[in-house]
Structures are given as structure tokens and as C-alpha cells.
C-alpha atoms as a PDB file:
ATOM      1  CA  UNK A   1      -8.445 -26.491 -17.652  1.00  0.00           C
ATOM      2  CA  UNK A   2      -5.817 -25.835 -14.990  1.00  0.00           C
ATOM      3  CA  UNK A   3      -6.359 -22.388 -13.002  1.00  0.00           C
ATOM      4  CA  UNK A   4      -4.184 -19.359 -13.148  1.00  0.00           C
ATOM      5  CA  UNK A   5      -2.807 -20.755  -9.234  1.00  0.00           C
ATOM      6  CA  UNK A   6      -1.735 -24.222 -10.864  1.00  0.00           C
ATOM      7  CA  UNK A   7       0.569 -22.338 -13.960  1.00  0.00           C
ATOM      8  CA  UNK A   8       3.603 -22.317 -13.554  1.00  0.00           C
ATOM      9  CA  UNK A   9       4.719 -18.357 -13.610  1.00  0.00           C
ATOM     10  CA  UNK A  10       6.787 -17.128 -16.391  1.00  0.00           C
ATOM     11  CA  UNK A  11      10.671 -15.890 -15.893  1.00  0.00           C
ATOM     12  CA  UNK A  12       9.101 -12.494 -16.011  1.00  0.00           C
ATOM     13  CA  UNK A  13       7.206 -13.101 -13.201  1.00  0.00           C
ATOM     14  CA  UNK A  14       9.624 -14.586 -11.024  1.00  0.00           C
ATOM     15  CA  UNK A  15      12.226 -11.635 -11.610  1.00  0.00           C
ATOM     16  CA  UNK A  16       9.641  -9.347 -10.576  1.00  0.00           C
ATOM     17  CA  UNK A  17       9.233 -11.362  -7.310  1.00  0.00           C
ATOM     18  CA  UNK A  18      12.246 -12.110  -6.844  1.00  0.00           C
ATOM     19  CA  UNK A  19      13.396  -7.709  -7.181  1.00  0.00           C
ATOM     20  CA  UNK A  20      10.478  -7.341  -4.707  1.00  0.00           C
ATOM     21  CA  UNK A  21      11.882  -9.869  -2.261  1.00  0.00           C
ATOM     22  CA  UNK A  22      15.479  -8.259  -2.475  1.00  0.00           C
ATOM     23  CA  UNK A  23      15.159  -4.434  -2.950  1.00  0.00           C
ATOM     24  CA  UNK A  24      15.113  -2.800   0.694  1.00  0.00           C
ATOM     25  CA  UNK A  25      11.928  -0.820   0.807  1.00  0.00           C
ATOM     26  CA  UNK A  26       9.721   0.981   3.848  1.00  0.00           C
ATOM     27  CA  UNK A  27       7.707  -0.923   5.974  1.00  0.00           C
ATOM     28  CA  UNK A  28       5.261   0.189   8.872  1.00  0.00           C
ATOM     29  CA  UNK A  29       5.503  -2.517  11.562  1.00  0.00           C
ATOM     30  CA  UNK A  30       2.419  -2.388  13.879  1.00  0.00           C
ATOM     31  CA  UNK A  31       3.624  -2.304  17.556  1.00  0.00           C
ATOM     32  CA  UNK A  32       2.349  -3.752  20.840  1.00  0.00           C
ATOM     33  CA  UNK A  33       0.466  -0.389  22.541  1.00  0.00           C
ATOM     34  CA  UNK A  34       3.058   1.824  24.211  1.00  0.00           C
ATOM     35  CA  UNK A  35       6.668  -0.269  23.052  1.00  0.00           C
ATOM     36  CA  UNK A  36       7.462   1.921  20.072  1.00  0.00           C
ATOM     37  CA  UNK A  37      10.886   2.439  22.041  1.00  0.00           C
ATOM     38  CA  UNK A  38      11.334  -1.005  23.191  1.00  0.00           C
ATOM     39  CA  UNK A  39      11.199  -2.082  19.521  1.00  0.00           C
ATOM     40  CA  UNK A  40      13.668   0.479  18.045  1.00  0.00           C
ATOM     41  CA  UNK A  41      15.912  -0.374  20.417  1.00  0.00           C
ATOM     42  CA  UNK A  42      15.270  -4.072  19.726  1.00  0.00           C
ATOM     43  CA  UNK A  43      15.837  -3.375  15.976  1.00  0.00           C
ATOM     44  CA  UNK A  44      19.165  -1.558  17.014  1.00  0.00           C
ATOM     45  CA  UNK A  45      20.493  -4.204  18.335  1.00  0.00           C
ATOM     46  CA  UNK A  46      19.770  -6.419  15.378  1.00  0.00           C
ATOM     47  CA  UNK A  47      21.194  -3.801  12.944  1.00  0.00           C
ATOM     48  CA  UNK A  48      17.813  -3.607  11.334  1.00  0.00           C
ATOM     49  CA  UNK A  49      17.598   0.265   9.868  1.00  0.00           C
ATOM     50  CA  UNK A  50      14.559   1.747  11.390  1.00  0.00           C
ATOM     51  CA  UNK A  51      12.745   5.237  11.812  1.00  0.00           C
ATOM     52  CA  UNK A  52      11.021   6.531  14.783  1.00  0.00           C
ATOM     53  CA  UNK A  53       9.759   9.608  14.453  1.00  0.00           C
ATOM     54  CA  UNK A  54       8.980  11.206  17.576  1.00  0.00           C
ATOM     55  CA  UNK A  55       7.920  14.681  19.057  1.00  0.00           C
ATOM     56  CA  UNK A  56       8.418  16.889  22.260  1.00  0.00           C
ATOM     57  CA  UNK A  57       5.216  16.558  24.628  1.00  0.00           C
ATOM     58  CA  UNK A  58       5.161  18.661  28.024  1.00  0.00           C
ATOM     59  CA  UNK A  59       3.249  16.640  30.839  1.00  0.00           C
ATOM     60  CA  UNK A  60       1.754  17.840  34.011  1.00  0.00           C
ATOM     61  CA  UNK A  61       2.729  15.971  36.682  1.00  0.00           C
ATOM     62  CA  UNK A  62       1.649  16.722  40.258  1.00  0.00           C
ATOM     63  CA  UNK A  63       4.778  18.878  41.223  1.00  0.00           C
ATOM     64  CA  UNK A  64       6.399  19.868  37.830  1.00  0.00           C
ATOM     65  CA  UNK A  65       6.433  19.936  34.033  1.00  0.00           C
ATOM     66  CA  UNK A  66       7.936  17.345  32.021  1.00  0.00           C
ATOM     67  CA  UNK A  67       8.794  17.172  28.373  1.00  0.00           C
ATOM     68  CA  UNK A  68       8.911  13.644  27.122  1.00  0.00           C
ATOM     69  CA  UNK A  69       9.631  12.136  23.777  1.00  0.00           C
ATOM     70  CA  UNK A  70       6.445  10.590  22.304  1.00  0.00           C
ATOM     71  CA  UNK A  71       6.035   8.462  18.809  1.00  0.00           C
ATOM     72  CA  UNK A  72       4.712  11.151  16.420  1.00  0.00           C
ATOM     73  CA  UNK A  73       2.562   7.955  15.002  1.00  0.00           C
ATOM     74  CA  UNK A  74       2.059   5.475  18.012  1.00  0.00           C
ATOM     75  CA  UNK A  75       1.996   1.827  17.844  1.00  0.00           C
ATOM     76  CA  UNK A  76       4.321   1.885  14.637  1.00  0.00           C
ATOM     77  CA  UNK A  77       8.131   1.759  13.764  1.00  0.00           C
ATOM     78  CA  UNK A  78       9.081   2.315  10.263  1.00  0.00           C
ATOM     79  CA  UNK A  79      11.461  -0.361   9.104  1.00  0.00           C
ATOM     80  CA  UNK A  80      13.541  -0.105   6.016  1.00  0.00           C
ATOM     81  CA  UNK A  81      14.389  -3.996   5.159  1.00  0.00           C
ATOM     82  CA  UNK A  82      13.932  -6.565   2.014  1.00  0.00           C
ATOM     83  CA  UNK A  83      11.017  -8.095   1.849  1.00  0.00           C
ATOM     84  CA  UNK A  84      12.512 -11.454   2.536  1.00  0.00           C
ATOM     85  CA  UNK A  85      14.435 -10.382   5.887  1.00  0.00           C
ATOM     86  CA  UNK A  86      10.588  -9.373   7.455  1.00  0.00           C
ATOM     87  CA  UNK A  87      11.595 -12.340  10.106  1.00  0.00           C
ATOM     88  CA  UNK A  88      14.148 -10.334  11.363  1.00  0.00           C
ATOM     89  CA  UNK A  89      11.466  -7.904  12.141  1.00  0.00           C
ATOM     90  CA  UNK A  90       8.404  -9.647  13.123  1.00  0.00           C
ATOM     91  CA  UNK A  91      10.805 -11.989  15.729  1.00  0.00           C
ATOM     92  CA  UNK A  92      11.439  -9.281  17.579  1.00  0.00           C
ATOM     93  CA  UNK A  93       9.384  -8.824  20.715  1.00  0.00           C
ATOM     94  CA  UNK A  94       6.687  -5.989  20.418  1.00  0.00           C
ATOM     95  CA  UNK A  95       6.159  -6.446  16.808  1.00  0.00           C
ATOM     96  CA  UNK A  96       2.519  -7.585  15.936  1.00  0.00           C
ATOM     97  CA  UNK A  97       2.894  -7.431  12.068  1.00  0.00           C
ATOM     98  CA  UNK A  98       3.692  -5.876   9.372  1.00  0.00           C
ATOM     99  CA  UNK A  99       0.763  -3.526   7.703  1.00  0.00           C
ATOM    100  CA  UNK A 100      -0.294  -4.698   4.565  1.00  0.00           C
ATOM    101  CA  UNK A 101      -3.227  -6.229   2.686  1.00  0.00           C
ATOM    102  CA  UNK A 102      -3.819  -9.930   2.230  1.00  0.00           C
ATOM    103  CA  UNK A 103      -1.212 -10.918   4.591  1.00  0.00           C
ATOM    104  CA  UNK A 104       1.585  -8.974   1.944  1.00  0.00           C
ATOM    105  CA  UNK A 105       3.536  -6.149   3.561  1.00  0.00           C
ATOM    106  CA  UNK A 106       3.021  -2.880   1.607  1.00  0.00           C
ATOM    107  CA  UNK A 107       6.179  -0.938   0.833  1.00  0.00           C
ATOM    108  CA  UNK A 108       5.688   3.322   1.980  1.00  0.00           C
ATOM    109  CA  UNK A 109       6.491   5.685  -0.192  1.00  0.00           C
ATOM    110  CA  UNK A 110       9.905   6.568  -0.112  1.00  0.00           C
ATOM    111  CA  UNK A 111       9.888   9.932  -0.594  1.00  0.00           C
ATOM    112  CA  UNK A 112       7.256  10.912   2.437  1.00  0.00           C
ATOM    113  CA  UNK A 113       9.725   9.017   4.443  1.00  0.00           C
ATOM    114  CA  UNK A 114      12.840  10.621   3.562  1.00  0.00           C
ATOM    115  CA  UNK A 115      10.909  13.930   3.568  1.00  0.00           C
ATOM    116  CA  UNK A 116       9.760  13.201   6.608  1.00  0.00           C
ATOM    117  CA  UNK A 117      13.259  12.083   8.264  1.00  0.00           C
ATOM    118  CA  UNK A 118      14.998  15.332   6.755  1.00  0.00           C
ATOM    119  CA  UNK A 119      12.218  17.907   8.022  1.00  0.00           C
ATOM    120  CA  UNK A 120      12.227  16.965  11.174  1.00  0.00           C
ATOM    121  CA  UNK A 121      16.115  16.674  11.453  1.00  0.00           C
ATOM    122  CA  UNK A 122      15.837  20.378  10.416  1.00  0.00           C
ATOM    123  CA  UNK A 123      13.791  20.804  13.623  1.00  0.00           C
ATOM    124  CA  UNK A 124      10.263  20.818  12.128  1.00  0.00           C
ATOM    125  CA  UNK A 125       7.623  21.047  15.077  1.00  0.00           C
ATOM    126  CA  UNK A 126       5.269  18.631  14.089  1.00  0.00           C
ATOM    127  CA  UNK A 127       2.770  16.705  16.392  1.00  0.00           C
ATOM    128  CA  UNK A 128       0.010  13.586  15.713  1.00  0.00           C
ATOM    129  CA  UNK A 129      -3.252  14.616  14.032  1.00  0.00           C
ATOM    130  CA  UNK A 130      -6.462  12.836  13.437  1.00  0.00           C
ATOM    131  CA  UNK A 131      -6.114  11.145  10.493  1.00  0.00           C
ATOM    132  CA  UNK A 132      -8.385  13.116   7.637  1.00  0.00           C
ATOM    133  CA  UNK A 133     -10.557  11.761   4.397  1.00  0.00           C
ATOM    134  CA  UNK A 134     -12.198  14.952   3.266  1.00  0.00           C
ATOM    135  CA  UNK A 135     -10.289  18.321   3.121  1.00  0.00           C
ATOM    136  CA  UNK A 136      -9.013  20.813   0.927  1.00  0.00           C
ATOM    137  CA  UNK A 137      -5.817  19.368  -0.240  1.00  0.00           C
ATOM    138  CA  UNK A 138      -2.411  21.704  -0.796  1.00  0.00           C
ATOM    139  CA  UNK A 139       1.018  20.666  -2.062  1.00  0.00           C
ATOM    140  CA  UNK A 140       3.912  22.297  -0.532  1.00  0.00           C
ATOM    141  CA  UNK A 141       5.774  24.414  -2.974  1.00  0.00           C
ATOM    142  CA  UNK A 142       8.818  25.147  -1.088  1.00  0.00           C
ATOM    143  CA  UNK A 143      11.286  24.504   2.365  1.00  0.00           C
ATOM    144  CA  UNK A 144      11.809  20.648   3.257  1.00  0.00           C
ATOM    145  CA  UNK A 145       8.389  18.993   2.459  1.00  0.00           C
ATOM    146  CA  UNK A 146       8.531  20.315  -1.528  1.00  0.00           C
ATOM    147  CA  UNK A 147       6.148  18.479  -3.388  1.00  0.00           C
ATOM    148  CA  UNK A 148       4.289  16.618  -0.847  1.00  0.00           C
ATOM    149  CA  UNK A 149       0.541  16.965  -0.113  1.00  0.00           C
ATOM    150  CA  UNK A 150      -1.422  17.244   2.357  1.00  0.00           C
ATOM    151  CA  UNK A 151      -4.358  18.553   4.194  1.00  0.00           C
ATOM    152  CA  UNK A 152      -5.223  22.299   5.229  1.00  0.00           C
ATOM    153  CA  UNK A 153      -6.245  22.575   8.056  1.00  0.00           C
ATOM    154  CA  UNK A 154      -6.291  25.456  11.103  1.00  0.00           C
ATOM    155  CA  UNK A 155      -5.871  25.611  14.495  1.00  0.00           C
ATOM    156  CA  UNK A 156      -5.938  28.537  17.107  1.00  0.00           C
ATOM    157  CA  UNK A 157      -5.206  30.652  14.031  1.00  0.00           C
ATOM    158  CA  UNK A 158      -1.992  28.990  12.747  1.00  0.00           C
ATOM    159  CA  UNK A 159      -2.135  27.187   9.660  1.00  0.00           C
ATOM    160  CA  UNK A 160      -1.147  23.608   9.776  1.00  0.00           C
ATOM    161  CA  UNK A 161      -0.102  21.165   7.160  1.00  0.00           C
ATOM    162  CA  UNK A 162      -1.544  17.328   7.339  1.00  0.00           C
ATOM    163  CA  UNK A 163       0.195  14.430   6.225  1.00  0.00           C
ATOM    164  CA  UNK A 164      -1.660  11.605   5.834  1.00  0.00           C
ATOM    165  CA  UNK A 165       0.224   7.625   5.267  1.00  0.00           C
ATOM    166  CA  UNK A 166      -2.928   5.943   3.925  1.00  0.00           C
ATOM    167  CA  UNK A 167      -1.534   3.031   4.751  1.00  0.00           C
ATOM    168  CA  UNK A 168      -1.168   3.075   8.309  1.00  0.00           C
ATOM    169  CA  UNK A 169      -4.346   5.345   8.771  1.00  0.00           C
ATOM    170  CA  UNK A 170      -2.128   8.163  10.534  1.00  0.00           C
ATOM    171  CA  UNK A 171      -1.486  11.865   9.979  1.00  0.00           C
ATOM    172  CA  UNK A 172       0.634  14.507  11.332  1.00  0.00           C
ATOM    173  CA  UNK A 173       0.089  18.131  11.329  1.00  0.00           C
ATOM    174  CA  UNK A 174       3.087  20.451  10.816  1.00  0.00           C
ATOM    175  CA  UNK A 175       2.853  24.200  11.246  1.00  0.00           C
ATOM    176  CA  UNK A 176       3.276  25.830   7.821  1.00  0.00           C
ATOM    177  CA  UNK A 177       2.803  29.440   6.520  1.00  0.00           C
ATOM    178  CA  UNK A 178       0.065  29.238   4.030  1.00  0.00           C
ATOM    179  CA  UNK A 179       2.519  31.329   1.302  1.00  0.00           C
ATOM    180  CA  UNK A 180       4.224  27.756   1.199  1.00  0.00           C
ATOM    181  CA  UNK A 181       1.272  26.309  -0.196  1.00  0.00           C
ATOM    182  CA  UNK A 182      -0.672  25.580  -3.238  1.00  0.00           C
ATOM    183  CA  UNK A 183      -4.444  23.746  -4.466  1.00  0.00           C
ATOM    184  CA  UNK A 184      -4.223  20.471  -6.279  1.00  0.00           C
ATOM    185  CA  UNK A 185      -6.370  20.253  -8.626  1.00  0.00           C
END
């Protein structure tokens, strides 16, 4: 008896693939430590759309202050390509690999990107946060990050919202007023 791996897969199956394979989707590409910028520039120049999100971080240096723009997740650039361009990606210097399971990429979900992009275009102050398993978790019920959930959590007595991509194992904690939110049950 031949084994499932020896079949030959039906039509079915190979339209699925084959819609995977074409359909642009969100990656996470994993990132040599500290060239987050050197790779979106990289993917620039290859006309590759990318995201990296980034946030304001004041420095103390020995004479002076200085605000810098850090990666709001470091050591990844979000990449929004077809599954079969990923060599266009993973050529480009900085890139270790794409996340994923089993050697597969795993496609983000749209929406926390997009919701992402747009909130902090609209100037959302938002800053890395440990990434959290246990919590009490909210969904937003109004302003730019409708619908998403999160994490509750507090700090210096200002209510912050947690975003968690499972699939990178990164969060990022937005300041929210706690009106915005509701439990999921």
C-alpha cells in the first residue's frame, strides 16, 4: 500500500497550493541582531513591500539627549510577498529566515498588520513589551485598533494595551484609556 507522500494530490489540492504560492500575504522575516534598517532598506531597493514599525526612544549620551528610531519588534521586518517570491527576501543580506513551522513560512494576520500600520500612522505611542501568556484579555471597542485583543496590563498608573503576534513571540504595549476596552469571554 503506497503512503499518503507517494499519491499523487488531487486538482483540489494543487489549486489550494498553488493560491497559497501566489496570493501576497504577511510574513515576519527574522533579522540578523541590530540590521532591521539595513534590511528595509535592502527590501526598498528590491521593490519588495515591507513594514517596519518603529518607535521614538530618548538615549543618554554623555553630553546630551538623543531620540532615535528603534524597531518596535527587533530582529524582524514584516514582508508582504507571495509565497513563491520568499527568495527575493531571504537573498537579501541580514535576513536569517522566514518564521514559520516545519521549514513553511506562516502568513500574519492581516488585519493586526494593517491595524497596526494605520494606528501608528495616526501617531499612536506605542513601545516593545514583554511578550505575555497569562493575562486578563480585553478587545478594543473603539479608535484605530477596533476589534483587536490584547492584554491589560498597567504601568505607573496608565493603562496599557498588549498586542501579542504569537507567531513571532513579540508584544507591544500601547497606552489606552480603559473606557476603550472590553472582557472576552
Amino acid at each position: 500500500m503506497a503512503s499518503r507522500w507517494t499519491q499523487p494530490i488531487s486538482e483540489r489540492e494543487v489549486g489550494i497550493l498553488s493560491a497559497a504560492l501566489c496570493k501576497p500575504r504577511w510574513y515576519a522575516a527574522y533579522t540578523s541582531a541590530n540590521h532591521e534598517k539595513r534590511v528595509a532598506e535592502q527590501l526598498s531597493l528590491r521593490s519588495v513591500e515591507h513594514f517596519l514599525p518603529a518607535y521614538a526612544s530618548v538615549r543618554r549620551w554623555k553630553d546630551r539627549r538623543v531620540t532615535l528610531q528603534m524597531p518596535l519588534f527587533p530582529g524582524y521586518v514584516f514582508v508582504r510577498m507571495a509565497l513563491r517570491d520568499r527568495l527575493q527576501v531571504l537573498q537579501v543580506p541580514g535576513v536569517a529566515k522566514l518564521v514559520g513551522f516545519n521549514g513553511t513560512p506562516v502568513a500574519l494576520p492581516q488585519g493586526e498588520i494593517e491595524a497596526l500600520r494605520a494606528s501608528l500612522a495616526d501617531g499612536l505611542r506605542a513601545e516593545p513589551h514583554p511578550y505575555l501568556k497569562v493575562g486578563h484579555r480585553v478587545r478594543v471597542k473603539t479608535g484605530p485598533l477596533q476589534g483587536l485583543q490584547g492584554i491589560l496590563v498597567r504601568k505607573k498608573n496608565v493603562s496599557r494595551f498588549v498586542i501579542s503576534l504569537d507567531a513571532i513571540m513579540r508584544s507591544v504595549a500601547a497606552e489606552i484609556d480603559v473606557a476603550e476596552l472590553e472582557p472576552v469571554r
